[in-house]
N, C-alpha and C. Protein backbone atom coordinates (compact mmCIF):
# COMPACT_ATOMS: atom_id res chain seq x y z
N UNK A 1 162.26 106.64 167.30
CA UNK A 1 161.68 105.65 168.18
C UNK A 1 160.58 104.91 167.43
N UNK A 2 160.34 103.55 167.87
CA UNK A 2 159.62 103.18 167.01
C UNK A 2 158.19 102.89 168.13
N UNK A 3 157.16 102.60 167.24
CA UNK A 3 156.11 102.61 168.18
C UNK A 3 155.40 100.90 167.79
N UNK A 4 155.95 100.11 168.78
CA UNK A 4 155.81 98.80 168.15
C UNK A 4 154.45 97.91 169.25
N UNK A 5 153.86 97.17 168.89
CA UNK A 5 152.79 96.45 169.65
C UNK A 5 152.98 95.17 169.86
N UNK A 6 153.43 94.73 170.88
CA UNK A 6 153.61 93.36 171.18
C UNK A 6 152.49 92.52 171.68
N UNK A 7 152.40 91.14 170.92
CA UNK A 7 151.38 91.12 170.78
C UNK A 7 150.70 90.02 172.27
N UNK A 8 149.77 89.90 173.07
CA UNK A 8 149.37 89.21 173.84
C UNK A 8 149.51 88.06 173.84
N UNK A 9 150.02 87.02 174.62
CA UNK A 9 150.18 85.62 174.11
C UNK A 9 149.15 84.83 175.17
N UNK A 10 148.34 83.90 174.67
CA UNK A 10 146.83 83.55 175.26
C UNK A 10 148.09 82.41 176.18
N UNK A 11 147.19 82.34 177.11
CA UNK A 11 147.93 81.79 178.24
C UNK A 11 148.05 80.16 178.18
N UNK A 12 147.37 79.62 177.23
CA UNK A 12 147.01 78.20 176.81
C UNK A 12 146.72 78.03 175.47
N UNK A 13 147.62 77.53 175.27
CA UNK A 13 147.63 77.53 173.80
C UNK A 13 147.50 75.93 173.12
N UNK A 14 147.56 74.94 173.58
CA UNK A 14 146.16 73.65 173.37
C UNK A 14 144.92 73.61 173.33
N UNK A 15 144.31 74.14 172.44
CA UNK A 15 142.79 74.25 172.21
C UNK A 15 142.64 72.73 172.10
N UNK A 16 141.60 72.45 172.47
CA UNK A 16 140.86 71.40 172.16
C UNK A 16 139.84 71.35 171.21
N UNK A 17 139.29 69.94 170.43
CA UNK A 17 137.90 70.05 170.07
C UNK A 17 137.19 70.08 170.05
N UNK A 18 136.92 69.36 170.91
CA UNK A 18 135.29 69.33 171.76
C UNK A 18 135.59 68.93 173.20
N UNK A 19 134.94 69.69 174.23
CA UNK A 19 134.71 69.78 175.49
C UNK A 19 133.38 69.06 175.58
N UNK A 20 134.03 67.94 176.96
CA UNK A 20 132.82 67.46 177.67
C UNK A 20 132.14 67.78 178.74
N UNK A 21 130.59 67.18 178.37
CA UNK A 21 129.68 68.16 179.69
C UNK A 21 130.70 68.34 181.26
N UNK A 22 131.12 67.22 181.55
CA UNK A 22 131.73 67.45 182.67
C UNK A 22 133.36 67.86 182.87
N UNK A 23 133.68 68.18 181.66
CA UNK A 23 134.98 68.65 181.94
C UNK A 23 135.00 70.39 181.99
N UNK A 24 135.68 70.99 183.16
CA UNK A 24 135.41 72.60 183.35
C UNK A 24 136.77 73.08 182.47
N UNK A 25 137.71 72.65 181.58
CA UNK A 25 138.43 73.39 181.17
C UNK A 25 137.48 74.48 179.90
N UNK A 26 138.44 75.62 179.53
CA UNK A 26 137.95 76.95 178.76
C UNK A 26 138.08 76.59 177.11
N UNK A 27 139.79 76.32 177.09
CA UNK A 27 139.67 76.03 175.68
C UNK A 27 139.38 75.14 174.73
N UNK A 28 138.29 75.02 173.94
CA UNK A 28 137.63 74.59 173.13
C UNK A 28 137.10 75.09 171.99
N UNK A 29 136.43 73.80 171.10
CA UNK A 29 135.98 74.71 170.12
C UNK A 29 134.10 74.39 169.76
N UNK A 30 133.99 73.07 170.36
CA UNK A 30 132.53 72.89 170.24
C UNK A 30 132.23 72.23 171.54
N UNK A 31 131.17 72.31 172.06
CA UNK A 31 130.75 71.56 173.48
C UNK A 31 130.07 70.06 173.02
N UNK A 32 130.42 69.20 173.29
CA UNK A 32 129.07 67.87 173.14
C UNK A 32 127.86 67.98 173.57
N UNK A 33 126.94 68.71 172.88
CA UNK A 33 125.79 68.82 174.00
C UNK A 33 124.72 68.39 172.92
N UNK A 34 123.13 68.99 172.61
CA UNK A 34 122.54 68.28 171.92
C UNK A 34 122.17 69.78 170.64
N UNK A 35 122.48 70.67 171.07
CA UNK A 35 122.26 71.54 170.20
C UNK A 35 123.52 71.68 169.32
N UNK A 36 124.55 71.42 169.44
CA UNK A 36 126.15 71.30 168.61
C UNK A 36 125.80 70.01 167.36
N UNK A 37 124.98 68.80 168.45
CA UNK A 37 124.80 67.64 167.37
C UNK A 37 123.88 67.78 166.47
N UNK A 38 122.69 68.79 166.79
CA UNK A 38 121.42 69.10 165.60
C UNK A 38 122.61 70.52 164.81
N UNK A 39 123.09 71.11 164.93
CA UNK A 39 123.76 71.56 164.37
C UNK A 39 124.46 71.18 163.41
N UNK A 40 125.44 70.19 163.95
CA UNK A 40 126.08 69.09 162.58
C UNK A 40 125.51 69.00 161.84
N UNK A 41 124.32 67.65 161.99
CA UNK A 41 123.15 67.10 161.36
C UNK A 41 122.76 67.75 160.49
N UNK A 42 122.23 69.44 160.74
CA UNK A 42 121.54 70.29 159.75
C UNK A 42 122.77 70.78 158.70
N UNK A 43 123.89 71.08 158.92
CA UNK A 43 124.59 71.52 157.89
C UNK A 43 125.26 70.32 157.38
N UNK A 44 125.32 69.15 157.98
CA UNK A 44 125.74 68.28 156.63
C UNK A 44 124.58 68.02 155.90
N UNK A 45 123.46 67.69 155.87
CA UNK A 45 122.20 67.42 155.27
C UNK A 45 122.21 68.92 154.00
N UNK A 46 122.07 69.51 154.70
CA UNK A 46 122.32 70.99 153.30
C UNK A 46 123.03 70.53 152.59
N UNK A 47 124.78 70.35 152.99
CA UNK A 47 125.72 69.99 152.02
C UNK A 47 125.43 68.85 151.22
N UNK A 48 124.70 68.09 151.68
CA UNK A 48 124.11 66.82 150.96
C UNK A 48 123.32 67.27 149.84
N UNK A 49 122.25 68.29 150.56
CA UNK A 49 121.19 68.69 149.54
C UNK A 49 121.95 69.37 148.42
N UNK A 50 122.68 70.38 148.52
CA UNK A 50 123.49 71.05 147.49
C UNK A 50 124.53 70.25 146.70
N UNK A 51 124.89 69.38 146.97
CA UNK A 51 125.98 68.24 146.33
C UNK A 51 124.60 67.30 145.63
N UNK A 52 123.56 67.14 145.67
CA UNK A 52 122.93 66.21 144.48
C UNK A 52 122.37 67.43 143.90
N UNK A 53 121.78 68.39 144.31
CA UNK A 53 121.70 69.43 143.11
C UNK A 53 122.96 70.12 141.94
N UNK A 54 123.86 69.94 142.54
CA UNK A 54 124.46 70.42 141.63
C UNK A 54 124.79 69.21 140.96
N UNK A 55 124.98 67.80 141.07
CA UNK A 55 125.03 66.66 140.37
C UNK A 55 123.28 66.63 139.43
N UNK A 56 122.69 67.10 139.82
CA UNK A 56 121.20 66.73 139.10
C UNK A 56 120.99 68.46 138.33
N UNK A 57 121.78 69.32 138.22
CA UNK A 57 121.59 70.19 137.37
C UNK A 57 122.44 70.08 135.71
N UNK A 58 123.83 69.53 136.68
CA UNK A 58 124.97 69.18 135.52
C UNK A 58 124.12 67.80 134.70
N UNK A 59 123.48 66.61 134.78
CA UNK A 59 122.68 65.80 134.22
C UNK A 59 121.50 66.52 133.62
N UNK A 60 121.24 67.11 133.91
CA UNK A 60 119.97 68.17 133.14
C UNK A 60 120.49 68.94 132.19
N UNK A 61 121.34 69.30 132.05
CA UNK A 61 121.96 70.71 131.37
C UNK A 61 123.19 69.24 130.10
């Protein structure tokens, strides 16, 4: 006999990308709100910062 695990299938399977304040559906992956957008903001700015450092180390070196 075999001992097999079948696996759960999520009941909605259209995730979305971003959910709006006024829409009540579940699946999503970021909310529009104001802490998601300082979020963005701060990790593209890093990636910014790290993309001219590594352009201004390779000019140094």
């Amino acid at each position: 006999m075999e001992n097999t695990m079948k696996d759960e299938k999520i009941r909605n399977e259209k995730t979305e990308f971003a959910k709006e304040a006024h829409d009540p559906k579940e699946e999503y992956i970021f909310q529009k709100n104001g802490i998601t957008k300082k979020g963005f903001f701060i990790i593209i700015a890093a990636l910014v910062i790290l993309g001219i450092a590594l352009v201004a180390s390779g000019v140094a070196f």
